[in-house]
N, C-alpha and C. Protein backbone atom coordinates (compact mmCIF):
# COMPACT_ATOMS: atom_id res chain seq x y z
N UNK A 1 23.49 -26.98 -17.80
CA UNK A 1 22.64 -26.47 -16.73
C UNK A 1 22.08 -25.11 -17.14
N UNK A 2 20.72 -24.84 -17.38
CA UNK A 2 20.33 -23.94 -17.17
C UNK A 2 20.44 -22.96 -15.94
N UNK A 3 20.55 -21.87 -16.69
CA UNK A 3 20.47 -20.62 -16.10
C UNK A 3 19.09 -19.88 -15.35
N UNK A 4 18.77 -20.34 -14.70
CA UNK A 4 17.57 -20.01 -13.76
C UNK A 4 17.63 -18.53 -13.50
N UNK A 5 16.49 -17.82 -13.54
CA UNK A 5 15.92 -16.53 -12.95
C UNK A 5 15.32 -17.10 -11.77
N UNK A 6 16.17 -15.77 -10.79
CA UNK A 6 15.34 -16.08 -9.10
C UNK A 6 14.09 -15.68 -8.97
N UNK A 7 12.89 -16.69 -8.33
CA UNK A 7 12.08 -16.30 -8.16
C UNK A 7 11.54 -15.36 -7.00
N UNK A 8 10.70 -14.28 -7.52
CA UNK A 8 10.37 -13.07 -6.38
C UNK A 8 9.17 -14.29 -5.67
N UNK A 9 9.24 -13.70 -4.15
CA UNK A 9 7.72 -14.43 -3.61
C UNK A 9 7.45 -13.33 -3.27
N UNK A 10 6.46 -12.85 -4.28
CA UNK A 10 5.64 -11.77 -4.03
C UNK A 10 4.88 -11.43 -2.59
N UNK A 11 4.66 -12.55 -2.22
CA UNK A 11 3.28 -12.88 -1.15
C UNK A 11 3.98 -12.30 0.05
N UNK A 12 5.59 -12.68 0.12
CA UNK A 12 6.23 -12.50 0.83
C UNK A 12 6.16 -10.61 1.34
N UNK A 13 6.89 -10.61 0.07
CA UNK A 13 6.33 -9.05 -0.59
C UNK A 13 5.43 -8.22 -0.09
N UNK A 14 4.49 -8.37 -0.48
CA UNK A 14 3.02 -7.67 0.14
C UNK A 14 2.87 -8.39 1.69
N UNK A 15 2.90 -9.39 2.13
CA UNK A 15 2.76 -9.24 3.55
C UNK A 15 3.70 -8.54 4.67
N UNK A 16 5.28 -8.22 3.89
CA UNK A 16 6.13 -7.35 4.93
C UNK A 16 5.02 -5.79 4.51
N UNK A 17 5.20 -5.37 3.37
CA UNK A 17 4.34 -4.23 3.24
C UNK A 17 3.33 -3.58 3.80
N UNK A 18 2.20 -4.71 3.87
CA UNK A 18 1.49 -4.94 4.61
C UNK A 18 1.46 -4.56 6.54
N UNK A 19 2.46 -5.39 7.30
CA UNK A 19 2.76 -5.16 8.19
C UNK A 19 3.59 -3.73 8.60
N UNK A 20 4.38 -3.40 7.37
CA UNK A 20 4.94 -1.84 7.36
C UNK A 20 3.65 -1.20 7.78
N UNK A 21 2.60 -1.07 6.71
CA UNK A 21 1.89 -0.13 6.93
C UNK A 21 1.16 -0.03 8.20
N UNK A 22 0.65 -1.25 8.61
CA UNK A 22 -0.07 -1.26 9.69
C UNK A 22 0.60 -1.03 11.09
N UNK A 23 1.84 -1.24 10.88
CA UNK A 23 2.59 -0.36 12.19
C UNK A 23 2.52 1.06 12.19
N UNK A 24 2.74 1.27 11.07
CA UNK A 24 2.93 2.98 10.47
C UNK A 24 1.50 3.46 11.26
N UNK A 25 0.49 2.81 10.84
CA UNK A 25 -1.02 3.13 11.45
C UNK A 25 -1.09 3.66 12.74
N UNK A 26 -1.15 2.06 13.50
CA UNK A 26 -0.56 2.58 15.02
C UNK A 26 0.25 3.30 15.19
N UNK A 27 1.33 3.18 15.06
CA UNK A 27 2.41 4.53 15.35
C UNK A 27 1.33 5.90 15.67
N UNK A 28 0.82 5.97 14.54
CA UNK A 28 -0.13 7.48 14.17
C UNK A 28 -1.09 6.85 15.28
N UNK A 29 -1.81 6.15 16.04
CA UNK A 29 -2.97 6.46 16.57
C UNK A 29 -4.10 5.93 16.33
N UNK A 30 -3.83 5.44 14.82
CA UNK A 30 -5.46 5.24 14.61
C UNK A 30 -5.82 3.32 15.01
N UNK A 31 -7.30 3.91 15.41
CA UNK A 31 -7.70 2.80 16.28
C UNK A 31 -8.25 1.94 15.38
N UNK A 32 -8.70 0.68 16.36
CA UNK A 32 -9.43 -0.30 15.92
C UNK A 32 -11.25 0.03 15.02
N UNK A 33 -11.60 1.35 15.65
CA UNK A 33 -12.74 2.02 15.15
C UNK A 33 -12.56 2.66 13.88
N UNK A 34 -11.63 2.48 12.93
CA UNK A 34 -11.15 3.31 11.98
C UNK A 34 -11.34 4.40 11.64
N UNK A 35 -10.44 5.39 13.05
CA UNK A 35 -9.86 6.48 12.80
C UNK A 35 -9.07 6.90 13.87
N UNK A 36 -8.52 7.97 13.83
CA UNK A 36 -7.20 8.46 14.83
C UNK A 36 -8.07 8.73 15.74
N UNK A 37 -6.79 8.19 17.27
CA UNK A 37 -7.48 8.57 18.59
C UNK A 37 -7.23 9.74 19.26
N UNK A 38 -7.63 10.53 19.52
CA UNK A 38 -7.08 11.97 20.20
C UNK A 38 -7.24 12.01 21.91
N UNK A 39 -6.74 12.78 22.24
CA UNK A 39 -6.69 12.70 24.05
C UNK A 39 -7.94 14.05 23.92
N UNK A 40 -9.44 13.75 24.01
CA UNK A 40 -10.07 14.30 24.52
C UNK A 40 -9.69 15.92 25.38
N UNK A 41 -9.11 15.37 26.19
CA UNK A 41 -8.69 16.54 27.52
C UNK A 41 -7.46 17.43 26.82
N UNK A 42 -7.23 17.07 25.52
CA UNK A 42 -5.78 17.87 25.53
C UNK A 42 -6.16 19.31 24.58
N UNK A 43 -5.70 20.30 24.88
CA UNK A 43 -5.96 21.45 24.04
C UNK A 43 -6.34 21.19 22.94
N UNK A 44 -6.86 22.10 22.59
CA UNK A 44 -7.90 22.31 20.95
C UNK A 44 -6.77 23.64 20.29
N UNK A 45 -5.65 23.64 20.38
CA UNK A 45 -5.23 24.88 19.70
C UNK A 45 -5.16 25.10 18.39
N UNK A 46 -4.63 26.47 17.92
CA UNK A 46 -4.19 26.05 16.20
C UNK A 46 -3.50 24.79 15.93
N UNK A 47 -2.45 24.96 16.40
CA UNK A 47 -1.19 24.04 15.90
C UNK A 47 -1.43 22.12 16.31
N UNK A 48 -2.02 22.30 17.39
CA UNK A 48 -2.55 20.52 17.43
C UNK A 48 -3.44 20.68 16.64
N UNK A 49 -4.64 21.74 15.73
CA UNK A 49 -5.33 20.70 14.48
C UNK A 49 -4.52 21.23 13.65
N UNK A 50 -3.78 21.81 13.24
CA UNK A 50 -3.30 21.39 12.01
C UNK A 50 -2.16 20.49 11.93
N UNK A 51 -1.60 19.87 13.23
CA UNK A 51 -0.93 18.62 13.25
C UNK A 51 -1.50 17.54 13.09
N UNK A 52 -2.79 17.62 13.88
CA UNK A 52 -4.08 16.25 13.64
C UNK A 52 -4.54 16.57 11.96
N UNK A 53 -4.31 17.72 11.47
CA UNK A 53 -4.85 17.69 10.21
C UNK A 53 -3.73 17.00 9.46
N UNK A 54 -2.62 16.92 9.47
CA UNK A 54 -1.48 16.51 8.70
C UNK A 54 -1.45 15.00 8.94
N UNK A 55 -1.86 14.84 10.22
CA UNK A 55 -1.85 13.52 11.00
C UNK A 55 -2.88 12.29 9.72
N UNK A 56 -3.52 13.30 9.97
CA UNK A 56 -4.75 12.43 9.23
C UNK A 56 -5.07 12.32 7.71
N UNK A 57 -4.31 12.93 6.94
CA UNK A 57 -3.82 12.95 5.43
C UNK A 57 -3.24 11.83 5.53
N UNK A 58 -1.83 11.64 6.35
CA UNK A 58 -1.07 10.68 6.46
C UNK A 58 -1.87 9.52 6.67
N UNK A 59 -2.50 9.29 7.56
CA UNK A 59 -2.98 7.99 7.71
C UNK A 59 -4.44 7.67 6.76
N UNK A 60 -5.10 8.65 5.99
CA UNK A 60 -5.40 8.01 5.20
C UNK A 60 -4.79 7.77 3.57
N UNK A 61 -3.60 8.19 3.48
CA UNK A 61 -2.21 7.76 2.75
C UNK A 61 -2.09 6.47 2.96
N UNK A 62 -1.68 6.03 3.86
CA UNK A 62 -1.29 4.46 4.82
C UNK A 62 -2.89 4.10 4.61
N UNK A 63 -3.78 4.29 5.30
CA UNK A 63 -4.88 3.06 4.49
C UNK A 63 -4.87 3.00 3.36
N UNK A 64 -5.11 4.07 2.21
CA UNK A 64 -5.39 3.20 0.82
C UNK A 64 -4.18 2.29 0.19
N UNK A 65 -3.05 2.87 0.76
CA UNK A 65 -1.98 2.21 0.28
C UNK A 65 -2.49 0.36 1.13
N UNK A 66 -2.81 0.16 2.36
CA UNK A 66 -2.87 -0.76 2.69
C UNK A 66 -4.21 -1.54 1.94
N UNK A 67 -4.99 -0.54 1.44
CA UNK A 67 -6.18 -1.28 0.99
C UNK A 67 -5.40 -1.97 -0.65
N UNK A 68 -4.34 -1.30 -1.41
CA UNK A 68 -3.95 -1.67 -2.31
C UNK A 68 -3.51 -2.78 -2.31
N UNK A 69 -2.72 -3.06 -0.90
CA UNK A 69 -1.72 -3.99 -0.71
C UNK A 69 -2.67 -5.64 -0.72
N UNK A 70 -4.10 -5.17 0.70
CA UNK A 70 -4.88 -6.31 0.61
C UNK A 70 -5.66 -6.54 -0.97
N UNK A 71 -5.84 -5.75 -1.56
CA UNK A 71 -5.86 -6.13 -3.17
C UNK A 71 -5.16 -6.82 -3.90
N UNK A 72 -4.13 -6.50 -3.84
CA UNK A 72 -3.05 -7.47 -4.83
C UNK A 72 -2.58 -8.96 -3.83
N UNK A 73 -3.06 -9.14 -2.39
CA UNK A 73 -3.31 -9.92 -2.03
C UNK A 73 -4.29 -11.05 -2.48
N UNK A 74 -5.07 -10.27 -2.78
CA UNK A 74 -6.78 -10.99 -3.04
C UNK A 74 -6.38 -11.64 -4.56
N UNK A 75 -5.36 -11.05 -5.60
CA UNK A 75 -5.40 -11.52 -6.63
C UNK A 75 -4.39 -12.47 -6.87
N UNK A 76 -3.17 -12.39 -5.92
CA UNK A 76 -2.47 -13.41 -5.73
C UNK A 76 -3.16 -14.91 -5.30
N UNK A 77 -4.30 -14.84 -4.71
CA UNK A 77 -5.12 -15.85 -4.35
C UNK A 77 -5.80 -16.38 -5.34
N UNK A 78 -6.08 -14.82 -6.18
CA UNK A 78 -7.40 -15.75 -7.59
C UNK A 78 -6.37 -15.83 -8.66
N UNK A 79 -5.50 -15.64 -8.91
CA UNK A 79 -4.59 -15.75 -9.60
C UNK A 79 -4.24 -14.99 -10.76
N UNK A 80 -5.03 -13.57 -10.73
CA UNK A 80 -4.69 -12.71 -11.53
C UNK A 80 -3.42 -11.61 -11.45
N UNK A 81 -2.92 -11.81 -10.12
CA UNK A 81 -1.88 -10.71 -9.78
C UNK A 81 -0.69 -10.75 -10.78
N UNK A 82 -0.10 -9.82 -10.43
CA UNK A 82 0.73 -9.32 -11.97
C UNK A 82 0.15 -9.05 -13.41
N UNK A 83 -1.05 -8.75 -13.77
CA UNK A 83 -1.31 -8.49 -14.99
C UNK A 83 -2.18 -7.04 -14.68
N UNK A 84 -1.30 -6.54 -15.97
CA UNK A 84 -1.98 -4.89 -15.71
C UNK A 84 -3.74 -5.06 -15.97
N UNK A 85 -4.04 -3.41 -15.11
CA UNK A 85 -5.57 -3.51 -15.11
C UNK A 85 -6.37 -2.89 -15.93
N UNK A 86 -5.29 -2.31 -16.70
CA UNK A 86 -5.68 -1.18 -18.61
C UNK A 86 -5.30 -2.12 -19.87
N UNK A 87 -4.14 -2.69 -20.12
CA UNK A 87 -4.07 -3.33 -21.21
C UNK A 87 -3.99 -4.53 -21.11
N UNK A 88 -3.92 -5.70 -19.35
CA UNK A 88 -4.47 -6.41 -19.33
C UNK A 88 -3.21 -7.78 -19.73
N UNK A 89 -1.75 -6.66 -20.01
CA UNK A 89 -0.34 -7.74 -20.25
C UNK A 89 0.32 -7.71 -18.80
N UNK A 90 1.22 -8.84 -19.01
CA UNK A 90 1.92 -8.64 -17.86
C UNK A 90 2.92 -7.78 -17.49
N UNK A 91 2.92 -7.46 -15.99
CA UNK A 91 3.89 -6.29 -15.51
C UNK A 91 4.99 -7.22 -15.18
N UNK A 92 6.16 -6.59 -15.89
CA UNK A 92 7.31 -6.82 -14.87
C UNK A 92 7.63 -6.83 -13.86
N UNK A 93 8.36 -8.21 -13.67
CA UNK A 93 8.80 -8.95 -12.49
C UNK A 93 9.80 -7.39 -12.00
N UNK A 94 10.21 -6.60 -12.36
CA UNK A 94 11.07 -5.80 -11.34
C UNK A 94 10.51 -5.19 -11.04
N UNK A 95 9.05 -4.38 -12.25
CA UNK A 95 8.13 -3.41 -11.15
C UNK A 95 7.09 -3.76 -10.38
N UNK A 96 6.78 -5.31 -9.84
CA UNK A 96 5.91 -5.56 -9.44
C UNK A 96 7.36 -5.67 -7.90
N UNK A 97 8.46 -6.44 -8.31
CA UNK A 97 9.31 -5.84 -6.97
C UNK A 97 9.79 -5.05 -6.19
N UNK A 98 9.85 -3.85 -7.15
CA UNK A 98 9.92 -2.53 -6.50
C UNK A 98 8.70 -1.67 -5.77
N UNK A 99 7.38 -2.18 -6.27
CA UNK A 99 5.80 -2.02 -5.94
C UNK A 99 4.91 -2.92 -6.20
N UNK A 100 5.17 -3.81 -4.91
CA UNK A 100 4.11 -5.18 -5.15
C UNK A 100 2.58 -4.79 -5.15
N UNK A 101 2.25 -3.68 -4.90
CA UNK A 101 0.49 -3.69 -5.07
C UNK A 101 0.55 -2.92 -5.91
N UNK A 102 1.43 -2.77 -7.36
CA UNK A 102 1.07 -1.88 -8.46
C UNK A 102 0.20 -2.57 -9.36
N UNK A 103 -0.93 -2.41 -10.03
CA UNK A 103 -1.91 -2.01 -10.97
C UNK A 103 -1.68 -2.26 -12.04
N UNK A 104 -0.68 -1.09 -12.65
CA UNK A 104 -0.54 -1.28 -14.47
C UNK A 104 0.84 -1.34 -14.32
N UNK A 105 1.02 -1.66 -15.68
CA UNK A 105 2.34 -1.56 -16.43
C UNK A 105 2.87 -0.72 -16.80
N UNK A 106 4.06 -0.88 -16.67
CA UNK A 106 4.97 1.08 -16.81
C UNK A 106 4.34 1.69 -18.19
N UNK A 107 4.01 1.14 -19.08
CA UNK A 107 4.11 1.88 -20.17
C UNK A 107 2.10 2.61 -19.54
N UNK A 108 1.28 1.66 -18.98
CA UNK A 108 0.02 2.37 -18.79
C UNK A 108 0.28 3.35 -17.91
N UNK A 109 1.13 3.23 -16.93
CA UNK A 109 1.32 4.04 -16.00
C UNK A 109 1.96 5.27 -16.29
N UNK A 110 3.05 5.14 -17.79
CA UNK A 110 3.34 6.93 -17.86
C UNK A 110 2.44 7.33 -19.05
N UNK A 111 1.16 6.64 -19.81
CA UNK A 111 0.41 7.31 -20.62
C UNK A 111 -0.38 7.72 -19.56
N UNK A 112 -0.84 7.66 -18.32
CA UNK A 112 -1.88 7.97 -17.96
C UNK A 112 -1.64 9.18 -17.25
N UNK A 113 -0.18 10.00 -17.50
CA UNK A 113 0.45 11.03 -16.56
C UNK A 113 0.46 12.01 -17.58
């Protein structure tokens, strides 16, 4: 009997991710109009914008990360996912599990640092 390697379901993967982030979103506020909702009527002081300013770093943190995620979605579909996007080999099955919408391969990823 062979010795089988477990298979990751990636898809699985990126759609909890996926749903992470987009709670994370709401949590923060931001609407269906894509961007954070503020209470009109509520003070304009220092400290609420530079909380709405922190606010809003964060959540556009959480979109691109989510735009990554629907990416490596899109290629799981065409069937390119898992292959780096610089040298074009495949990424490992552990770093594509530890970061299912990663890009390159460790070795592109620490030349490019």
């Amino acid at each position: 009997m062979a010795n089988e390697a477990p298979t990751i379901d990636y898809r699985a993967l990126l759609l909890e991710e996926r749903d992470s982030l987009e709670r994370q979103l709401a949590e923060l506020g931001y609407g269906e109009v894509g961007r954070l909702a503020y209470d009109s009527n509520f003070a304009d002081t220092s400290q609420v914008t530079a909380e709405r300013g922190e606010t809003e770093v964060l959540a556009r943190e959480l979109r691109e990360a989510l735009e990554d995620v629907q990416r490596a979605l899109h290629k799981l579909d065409e069937g390119t996912y898992g292959t780096c996007e610089r040298c074009h080999q495949p990424i490992s099955p552990a770093r594509l599990e530890a970061m299912p919408a990663v890009t390159t391969c460790i070795a592109c990823a620490s030349a490019s640092h």
